[in-house]
Protein backbone atom coordinates (compact mmCIF):
# COMPACT_ATOMS: atom_id res chain seq x y z
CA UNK A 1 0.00 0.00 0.00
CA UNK A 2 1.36 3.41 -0.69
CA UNK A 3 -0.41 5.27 2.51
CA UNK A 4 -0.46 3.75 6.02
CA UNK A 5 -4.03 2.44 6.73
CA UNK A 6 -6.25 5.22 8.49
CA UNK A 7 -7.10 4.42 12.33
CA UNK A 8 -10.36 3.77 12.28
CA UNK A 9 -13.20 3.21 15.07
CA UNK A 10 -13.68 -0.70 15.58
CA UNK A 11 -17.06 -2.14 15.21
CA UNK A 12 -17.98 -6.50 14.79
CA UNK A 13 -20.46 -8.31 12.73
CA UNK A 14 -20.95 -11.89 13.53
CA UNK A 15 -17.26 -12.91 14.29
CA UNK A 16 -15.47 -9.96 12.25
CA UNK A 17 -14.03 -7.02 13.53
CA UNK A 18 -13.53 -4.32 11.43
CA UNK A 19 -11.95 -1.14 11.13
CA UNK A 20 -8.91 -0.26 13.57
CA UNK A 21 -6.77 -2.07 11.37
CA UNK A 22 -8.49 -5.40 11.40
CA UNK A 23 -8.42 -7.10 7.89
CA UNK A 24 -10.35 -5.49 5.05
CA UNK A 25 -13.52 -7.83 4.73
CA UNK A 26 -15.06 -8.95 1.42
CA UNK A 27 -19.03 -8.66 1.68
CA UNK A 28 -20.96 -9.42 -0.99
CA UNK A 29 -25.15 -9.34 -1.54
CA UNK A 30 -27.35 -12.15 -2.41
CA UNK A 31 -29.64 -12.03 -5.61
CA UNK A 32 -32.17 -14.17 -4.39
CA UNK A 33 -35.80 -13.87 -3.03
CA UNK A 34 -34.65 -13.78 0.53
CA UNK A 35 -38.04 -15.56 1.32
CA UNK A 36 -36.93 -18.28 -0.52
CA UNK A 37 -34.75 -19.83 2.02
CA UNK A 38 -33.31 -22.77 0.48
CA UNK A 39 -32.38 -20.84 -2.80
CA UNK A 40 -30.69 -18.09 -0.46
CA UNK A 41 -28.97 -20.08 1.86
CA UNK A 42 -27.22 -22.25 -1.48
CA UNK A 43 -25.92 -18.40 -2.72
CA UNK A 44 -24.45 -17.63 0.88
CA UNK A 45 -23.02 -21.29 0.97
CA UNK A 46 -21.31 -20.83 -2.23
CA UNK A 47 -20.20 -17.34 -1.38
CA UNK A 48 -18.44 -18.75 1.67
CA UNK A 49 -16.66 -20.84 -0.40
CA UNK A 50 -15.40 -18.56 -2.30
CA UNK A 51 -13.91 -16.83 0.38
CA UNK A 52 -16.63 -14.13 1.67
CA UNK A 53 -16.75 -13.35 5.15
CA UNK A 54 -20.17 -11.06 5.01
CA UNK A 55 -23.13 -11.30 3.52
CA UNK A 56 -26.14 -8.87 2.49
CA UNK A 57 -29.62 -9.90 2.19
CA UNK A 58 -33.10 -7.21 0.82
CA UNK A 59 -35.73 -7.11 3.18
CA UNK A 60 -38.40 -5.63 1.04
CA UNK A 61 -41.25 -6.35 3.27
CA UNK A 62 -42.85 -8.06 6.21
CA UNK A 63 -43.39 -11.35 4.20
CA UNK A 64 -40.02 -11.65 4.34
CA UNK A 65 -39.22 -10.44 7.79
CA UNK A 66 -41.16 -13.55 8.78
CA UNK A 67 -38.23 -15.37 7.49
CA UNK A 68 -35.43 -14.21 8.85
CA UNK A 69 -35.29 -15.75 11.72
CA UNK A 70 -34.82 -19.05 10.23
CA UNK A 71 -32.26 -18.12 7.57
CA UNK A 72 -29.92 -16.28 10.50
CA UNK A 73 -29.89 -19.76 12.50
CA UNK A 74 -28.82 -21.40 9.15
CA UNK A 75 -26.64 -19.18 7.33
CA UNK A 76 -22.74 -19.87 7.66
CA UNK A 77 -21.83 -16.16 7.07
CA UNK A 78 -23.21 -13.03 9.38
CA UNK A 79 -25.98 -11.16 8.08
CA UNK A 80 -26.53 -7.77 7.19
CA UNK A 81 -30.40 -6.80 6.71
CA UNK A 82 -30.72 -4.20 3.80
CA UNK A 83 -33.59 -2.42 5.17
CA UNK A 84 -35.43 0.99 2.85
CA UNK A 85 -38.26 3.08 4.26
CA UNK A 86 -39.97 1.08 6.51
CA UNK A 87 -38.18 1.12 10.13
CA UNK A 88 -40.05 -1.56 11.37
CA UNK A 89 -38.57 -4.03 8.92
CA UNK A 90 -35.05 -3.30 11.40
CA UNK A 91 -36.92 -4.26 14.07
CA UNK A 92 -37.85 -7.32 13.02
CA UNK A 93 -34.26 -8.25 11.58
CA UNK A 94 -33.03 -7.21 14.94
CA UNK A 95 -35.71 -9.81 16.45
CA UNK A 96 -34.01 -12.06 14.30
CA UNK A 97 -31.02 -12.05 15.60
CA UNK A 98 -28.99 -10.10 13.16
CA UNK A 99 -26.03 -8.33 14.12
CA UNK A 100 -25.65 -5.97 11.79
CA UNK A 101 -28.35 -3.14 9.19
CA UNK A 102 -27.73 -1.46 6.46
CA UNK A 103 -30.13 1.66 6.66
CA UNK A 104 -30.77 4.69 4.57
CA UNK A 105 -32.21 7.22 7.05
CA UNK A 106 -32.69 9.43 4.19
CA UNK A 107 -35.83 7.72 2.99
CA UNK A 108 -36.78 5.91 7.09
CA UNK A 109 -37.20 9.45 7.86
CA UNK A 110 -40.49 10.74 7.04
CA UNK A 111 -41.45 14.30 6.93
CA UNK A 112 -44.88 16.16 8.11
CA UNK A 113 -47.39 18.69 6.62
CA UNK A 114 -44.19 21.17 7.59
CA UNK A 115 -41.45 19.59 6.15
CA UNK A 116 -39.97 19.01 9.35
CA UNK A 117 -38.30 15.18 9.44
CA UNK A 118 -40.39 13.04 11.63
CA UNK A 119 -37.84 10.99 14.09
CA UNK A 120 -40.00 8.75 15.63
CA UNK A 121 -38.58 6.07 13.19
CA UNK A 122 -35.15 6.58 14.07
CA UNK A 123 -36.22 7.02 18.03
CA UNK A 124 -37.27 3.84 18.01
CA UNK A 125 -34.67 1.89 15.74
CA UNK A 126 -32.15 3.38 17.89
CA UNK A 127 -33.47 1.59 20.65
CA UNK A 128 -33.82 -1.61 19.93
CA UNK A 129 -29.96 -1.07 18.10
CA UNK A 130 -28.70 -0.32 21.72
CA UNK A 131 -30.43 -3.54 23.19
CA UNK A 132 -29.20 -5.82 20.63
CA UNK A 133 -25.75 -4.15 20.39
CA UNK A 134 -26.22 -4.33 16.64
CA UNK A 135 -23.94 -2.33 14.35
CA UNK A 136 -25.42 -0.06 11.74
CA UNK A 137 -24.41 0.58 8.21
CA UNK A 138 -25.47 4.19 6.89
CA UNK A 139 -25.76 4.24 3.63
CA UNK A 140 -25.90 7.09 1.13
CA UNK A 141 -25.99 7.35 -2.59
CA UNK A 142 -26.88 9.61 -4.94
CA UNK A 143 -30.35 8.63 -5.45
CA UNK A 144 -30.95 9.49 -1.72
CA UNK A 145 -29.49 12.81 -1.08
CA UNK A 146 -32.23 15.28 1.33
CA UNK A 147 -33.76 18.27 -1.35
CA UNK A 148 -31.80 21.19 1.00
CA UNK A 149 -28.32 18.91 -0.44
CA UNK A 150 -29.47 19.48 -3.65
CA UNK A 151 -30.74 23.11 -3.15
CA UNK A 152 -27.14 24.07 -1.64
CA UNK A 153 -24.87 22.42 -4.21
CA UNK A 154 -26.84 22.12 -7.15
CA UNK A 155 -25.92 18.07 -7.57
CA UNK A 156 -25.34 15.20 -5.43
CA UNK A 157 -21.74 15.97 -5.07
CA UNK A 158 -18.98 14.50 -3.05
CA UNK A 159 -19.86 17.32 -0.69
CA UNK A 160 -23.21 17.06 -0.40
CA UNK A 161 -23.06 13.08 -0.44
CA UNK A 162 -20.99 13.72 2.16
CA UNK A 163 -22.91 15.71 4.40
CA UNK A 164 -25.88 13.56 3.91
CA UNK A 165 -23.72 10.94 5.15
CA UNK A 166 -22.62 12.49 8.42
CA UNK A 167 -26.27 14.04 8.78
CA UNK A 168 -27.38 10.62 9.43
CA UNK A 169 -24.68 9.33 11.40
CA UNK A 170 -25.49 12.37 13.70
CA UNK A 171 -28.89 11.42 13.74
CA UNK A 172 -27.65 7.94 15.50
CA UNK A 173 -24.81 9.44 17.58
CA UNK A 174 -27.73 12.22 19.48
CA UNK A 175 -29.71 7.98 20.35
CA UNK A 176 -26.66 6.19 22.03
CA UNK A 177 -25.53 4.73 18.97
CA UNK A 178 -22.06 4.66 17.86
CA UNK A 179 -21.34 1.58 16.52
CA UNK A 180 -21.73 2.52 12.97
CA UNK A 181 -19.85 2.59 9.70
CA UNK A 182 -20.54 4.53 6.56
CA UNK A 183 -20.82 3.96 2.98
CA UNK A 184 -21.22 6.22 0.47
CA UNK A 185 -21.13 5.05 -3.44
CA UNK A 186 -21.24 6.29 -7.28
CA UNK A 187 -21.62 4.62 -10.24
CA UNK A 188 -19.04 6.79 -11.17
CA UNK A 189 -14.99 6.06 -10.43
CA UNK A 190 -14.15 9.40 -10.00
CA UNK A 191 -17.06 10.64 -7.33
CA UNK A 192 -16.42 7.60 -5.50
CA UNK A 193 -12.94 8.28 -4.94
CA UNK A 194 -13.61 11.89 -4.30
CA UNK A 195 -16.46 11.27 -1.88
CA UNK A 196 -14.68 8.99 0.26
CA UNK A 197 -11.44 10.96 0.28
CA UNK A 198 -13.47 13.38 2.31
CA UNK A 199 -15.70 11.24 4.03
CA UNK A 200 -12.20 9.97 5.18
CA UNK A 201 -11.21 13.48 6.47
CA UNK A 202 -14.34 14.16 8.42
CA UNK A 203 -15.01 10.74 10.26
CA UNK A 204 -13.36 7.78 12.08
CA UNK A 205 -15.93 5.20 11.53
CA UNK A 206 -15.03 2.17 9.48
CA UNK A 207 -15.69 2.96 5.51
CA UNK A 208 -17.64 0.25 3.30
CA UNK A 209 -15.78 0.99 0.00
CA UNK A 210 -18.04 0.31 -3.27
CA UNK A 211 -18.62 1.63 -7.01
CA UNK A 212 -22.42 1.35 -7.19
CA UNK A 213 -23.79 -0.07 -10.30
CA UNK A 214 -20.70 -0.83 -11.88
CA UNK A 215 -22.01 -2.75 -14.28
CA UNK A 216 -21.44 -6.43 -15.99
CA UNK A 217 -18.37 -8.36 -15.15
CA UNK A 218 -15.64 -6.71 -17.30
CA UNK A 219 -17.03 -2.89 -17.22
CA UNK A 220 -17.63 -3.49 -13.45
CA UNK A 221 -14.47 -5.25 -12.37
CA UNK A 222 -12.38 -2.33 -14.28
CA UNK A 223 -14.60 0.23 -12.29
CA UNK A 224 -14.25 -1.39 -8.97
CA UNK A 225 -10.69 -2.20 -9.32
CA UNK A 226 -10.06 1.64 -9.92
CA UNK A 227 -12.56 2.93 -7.26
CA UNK A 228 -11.76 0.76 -4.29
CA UNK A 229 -8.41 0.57 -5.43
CA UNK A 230 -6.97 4.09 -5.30
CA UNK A 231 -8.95 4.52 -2.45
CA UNK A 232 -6.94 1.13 -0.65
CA UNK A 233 -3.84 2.10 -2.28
CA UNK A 234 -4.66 5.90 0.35
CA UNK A 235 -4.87 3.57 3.30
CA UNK A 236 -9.08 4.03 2.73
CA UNK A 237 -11.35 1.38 3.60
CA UNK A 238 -12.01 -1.10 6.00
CA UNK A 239 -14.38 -3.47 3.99
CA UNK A 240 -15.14 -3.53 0.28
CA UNK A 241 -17.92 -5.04 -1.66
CA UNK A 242 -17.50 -5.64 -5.86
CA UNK A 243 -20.78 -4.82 -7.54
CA UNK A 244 -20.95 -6.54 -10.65
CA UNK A 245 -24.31 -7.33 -12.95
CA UNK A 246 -23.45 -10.79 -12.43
CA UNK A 247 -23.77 -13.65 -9.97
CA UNK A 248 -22.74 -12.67 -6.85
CA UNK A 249 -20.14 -15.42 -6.68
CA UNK A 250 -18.12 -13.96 -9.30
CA UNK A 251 -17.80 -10.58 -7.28
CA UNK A 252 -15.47 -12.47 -4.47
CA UNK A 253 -12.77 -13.56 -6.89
CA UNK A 254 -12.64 -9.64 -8.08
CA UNK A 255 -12.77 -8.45 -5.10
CA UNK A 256 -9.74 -10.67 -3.86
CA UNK A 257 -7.62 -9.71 -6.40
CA UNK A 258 -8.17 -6.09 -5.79
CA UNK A 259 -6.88 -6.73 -1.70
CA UNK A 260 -4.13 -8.83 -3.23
CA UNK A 261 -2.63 -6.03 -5.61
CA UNK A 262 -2.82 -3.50 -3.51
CA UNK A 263 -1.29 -5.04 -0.75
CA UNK A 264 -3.91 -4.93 1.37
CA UNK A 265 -4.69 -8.86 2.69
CA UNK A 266 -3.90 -11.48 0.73
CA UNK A 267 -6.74 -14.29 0.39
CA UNK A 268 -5.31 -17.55 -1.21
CA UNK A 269 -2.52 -17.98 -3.95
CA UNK A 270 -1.28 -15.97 -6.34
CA UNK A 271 -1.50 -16.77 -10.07
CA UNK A 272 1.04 -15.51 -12.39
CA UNK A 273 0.34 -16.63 -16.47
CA UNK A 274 1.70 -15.19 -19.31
CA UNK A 275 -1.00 -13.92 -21.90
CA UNK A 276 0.18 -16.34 -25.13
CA UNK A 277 1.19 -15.65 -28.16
CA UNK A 278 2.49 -17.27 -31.69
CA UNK A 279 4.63 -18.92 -29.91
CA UNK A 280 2.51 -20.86 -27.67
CA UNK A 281 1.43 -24.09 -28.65
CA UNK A 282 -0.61 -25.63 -26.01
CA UNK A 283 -3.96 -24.57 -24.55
CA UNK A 284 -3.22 -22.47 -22.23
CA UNK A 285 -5.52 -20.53 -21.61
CA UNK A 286 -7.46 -23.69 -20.32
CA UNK A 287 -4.71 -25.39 -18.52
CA UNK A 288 -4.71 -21.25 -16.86
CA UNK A 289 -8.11 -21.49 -15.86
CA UNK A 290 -8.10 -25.14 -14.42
CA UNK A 291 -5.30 -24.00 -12.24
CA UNK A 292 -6.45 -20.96 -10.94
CA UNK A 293 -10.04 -22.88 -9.79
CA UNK A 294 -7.11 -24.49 -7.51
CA UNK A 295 -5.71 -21.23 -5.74
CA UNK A 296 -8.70 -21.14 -3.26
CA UNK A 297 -7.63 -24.08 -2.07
CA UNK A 298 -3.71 -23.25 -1.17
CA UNK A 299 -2.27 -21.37 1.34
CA UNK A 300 -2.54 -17.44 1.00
CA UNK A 301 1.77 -16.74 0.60
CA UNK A 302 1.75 -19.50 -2.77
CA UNK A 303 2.61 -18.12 -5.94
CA UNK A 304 1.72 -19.83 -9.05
CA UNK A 305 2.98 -19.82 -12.07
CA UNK A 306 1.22 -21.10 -15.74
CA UNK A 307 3.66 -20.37 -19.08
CA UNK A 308 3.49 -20.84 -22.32
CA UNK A 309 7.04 -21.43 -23.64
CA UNK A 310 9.17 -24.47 -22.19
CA UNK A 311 12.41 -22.87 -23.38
CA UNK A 312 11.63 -19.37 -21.18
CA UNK A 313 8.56 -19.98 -19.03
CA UNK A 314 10.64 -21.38 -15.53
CA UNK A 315 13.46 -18.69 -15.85
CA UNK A 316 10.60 -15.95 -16.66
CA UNK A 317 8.83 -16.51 -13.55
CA UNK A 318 11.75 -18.09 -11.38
CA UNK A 319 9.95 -16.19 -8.59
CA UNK A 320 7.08 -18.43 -8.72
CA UNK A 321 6.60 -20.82 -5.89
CA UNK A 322 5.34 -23.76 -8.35
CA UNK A 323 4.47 -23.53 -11.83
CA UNK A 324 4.26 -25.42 -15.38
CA UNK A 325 5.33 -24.56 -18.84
CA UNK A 326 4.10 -26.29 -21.84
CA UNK A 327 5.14 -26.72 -25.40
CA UNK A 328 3.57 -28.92 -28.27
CA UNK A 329 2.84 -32.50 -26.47
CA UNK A 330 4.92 -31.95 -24.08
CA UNK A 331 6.00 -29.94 -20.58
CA UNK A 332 7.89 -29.31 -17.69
CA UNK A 333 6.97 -28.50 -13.64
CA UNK A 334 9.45 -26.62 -11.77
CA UNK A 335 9.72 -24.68 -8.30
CA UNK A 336 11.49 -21.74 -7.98
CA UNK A 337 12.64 -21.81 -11.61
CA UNK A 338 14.58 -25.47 -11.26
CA UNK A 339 12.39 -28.31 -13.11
CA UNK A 340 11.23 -31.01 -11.21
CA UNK A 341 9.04 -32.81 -13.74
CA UNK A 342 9.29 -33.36 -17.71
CA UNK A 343 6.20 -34.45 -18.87
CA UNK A 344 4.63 -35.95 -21.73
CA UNK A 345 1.14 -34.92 -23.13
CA UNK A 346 -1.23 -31.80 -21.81
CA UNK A 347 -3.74 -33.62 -19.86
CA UNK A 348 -0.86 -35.75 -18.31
CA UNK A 349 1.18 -32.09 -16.89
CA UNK A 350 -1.95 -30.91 -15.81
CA UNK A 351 -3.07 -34.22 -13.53
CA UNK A 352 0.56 -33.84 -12.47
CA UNK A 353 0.58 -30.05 -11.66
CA UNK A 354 -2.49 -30.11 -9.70
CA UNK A 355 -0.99 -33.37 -7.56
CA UNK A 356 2.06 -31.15 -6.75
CA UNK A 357 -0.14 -28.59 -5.77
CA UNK A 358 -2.32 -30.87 -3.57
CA UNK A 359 1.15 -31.11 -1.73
CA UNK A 360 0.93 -27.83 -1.06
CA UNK A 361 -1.93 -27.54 0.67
């Protein structure tokens, strides 16, 4: 990382701690019905795999309140309820045993006949958030910024985004409850950064880093890797969640690549693989693929190597732990640039890469 990581305030969902220089956590959001149980619990099961540590789930309505209850005593992963306009839709998560909302006061917070913000809403929530000892995620995006924002800087700006932000964490702080952490998002890279740079200088409370709506898998792992990032590469950030228009499971493997190369944590082995040419004359994009469905698997300091060229593949990536190099029918394993193995036929150096890695576990 080029910047020390900030000092941030320490808060804990399920069995995590974050901020304070805890690990950065990946969280993730299921695309399910959240009602439907079974087909929820499979996405948070699979994300777990993967290596995701928190999990969001919509709570759209009562119907599916009702539920919650049972998914929290089966889910693998801690919880965060994703709760919009209705308050008592909190509550009930809370009664569920969650640990952990994500709320938008902006649109909880209802206003009378005089356009005065009724806090009856967040009177209550607050409450129950104490009792439970539940940790709160405020978060803001454009979409949700108050009309006076708007009025007093024309757009939903960093600034204003920004304000809105700490509006609402002031809002909690006035009830008792300071174990909070903040999020603010764009769909654009360059607000996000922005907004969060500032958000950075005004509070101490852990920062959810995200680019909203990024978009499908290569658009939105290009945006994310730039938005979360720069702002890891600052010493910004205490979790991170990859928004892609995708399944959710392929948002973990993004989002761990993005911790690995900015040296922020590193979550399971490193793949290094050259990106062929007219030179190459094995499959390797394939063998590449089948390898790196491995690295979950191996321990977090491993780095793997998959080349193209048997002549220059081992001394080009001598630094690699492990790795293979192929030609035409044939290929050769070697660790730390010294061959171990000459083998005969692609499907044979693959079976005998992947045993060597087995070793390695």
């Amino acid at each position: 990382m080029f910047a020390e990581r900030k000092k941030t305030r320490v808060v804990k969902i399920g069995q995590y701690l974050i901020g304070g220089g805890n690990p950065v956590r990946i969280q993730s959001m299921t695309n399910t019905s959240t009602k439907n149980i079974k087909a929820t619990l499979e996405q948070i099961e699979a994300l777990a795999k993967q290596g995701c540590e928190i999990v969001r789930v919509a709570v759209p309505d009562m119907e599916t309140g009702e539920k919650l209850a049972e998914l929290n005593k089966r889910t693998p992963l801690p919880l965060v309820a994703d709760i919009h306009f209705d308050y008592r839709l909190a509550l009930m998560a809370l009664d569920a045993g969650f640990t952990a909302l994500r709320i938008n006061p902006g649109n909880i917070l209802k206003k009378n006949n005089n356009g005065v913000p009724d806090t009856k809403p967040i009177d209550i929530l607050a409450e129950k958030v104490l009792a439970c000892d539940a940790t709160v995620r405020v978060g803001v995006n454009s979409g949700s910024v108050e009309k006076d924002l708007l009025e007093k800087y024309g757009h939903p700006s960093p600034e204003a985004l920004v304000e809105s932000a700490l509006r609402h964490t002031a809002y909690l702080e006035e009830r008792g409850v300071t174990k909070i952490k903040v999020s603010i998002k764009s769909s654009s890279v360059i607000d996000t950064i922005k907004t969060n740079m500032l958000l950075s200088e005004k509070t101490d409370y852990p920062i959810h880093l995200g680019v909203t709506e990024a978009g499908t898998p290569i658009r939105g792992s290009v945006k994310s890797a730039l938005g979360i990032g720069s702002l890891l590469l600052q010493g910004i950030g205490d979790t991170i969640r990859v928004s892609l228009t995708a399944n959710p499971i392929e948002e973990i493997a993004v989002a761990k690549e993005i911790l690995r190369s900015t040296g922020s944590r590193q979550m399971g082995a490193e793949l290094i693989s050259c990106p062929t040419c007219g030179r190459t004359e094995i499959n390797l994009i394939a063998l590449a693929e089948k390898v790196e469905e491995k690295l979950i698997e191996l321990p977090d300091t491993l780095k793997v190597a998959v080349m193209g060229c048997v002549v220059n593949g081992p001394g080009e990536a001598k630094e690699a732990d492990i790795g293979l190099a192929g030609g035409k029918g044939k290929g050769v394993i070697f660790k730390k640039g010294e061959i171990i193995h000459s083998v005969q036929g692609e499907e044979n150096l693959l079976k005998t890469f992947l045993a060597e890695l087995d070793k390695l576990k």
